[in-house]
Protein backbone atom coordinates (compact mmCIF):
# COMPACT_ATOMS: atom_id res chain seq x y z
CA UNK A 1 109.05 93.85 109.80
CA UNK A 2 111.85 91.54 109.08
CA UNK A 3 114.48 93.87 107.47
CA UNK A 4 115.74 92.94 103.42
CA UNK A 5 112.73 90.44 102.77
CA UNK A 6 110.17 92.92 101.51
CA UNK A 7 109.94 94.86 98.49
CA UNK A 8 110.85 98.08 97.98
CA UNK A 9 107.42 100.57 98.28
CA UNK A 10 107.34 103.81 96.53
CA UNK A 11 105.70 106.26 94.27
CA UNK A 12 104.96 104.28 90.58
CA UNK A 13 103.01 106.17 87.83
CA UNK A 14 100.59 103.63 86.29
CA UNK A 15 99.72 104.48 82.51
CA UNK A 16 96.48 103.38 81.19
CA UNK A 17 97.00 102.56 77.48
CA UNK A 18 93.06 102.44 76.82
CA UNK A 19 92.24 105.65 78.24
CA UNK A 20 95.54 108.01 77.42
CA UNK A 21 95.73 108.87 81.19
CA UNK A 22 97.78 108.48 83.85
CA UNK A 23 97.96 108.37 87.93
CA UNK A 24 100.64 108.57 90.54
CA UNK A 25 100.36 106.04 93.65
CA UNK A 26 102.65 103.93 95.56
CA UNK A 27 102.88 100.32 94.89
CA UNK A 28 106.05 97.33 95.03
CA UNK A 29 105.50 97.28 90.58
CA UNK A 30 108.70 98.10 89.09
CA UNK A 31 110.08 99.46 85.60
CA UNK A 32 112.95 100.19 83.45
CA UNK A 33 110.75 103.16 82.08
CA UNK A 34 110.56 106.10 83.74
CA UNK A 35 108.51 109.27 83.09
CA UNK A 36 108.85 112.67 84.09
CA UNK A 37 105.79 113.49 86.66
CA UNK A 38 103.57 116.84 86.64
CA UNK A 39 105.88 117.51 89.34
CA UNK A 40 108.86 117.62 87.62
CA UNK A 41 109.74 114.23 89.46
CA UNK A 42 110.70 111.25 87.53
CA UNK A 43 108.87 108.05 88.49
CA UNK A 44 108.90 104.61 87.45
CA UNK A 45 106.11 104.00 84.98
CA UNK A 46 103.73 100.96 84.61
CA UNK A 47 101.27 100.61 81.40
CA UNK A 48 98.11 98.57 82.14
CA UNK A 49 95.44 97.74 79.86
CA UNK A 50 92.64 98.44 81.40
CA UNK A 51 91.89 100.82 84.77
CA UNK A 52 88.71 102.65 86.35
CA UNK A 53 89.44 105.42 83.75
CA UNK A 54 88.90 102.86 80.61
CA UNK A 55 86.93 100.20 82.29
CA UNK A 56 82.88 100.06 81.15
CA UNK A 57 82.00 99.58 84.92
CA UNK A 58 83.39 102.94 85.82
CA UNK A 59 82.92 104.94 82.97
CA UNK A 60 78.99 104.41 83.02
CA UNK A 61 79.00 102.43 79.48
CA UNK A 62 78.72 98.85 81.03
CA UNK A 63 75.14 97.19 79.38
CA UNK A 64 72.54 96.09 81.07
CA UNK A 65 71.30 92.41 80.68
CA UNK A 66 67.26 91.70 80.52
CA UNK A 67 67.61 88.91 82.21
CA UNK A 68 63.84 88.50 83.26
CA UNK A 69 63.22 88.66 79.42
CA UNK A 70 65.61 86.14 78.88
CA UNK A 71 64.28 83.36 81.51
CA UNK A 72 60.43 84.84 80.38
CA UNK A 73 61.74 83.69 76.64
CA UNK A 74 63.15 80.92 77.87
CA UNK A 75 60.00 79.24 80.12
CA UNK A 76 57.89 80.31 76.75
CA UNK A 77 59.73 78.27 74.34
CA UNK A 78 60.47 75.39 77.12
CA UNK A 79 57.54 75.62 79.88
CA UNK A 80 58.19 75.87 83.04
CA UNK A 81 60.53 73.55 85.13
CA UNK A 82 58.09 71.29 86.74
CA UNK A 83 54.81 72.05 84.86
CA UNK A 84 53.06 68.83 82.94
């Protein structure tokens, strides 16, 4: 690696707003705010809106289209493509 072109990588706490919770990884994000770590570390702290912890895809509450109901609806009020 070509030295002083990169970003400094280290540990970042990112805060999910949604979800009141928080993780520790590394990353190149920066922040003013800090935040004193389960460890008794003090990390630079991120808040997102949104992360596996709050999204619907990860917490099991994403809905379910009927989509065959929908096209069945459809072809009923419309006919089918191709049909005289």
């Amino acid at each position: 690696m070509k030295p002083g072109i990169h970003p400094e990588y280290g540990p970042v706490v990112f805060r999910d707003k949604a979800a009141s919770s928080a993780f520790l990884t590394r990353s190149t994000a920066t922040s003013d705010k800090t935040v004193e770590w389960e460890d008794g570390n003090t990390y630079p702290v991120v808040d997102v809106e949104i992360s596996s912890a709050s999204h619907p895809f990860y917490t099991g509450a994403a809905r379910v289209l009927d989509t065959a109901g929908r096209v069945e609806r459809f072809e009923r009020r419309y006919g089918r493509r191709g049909a005289n």
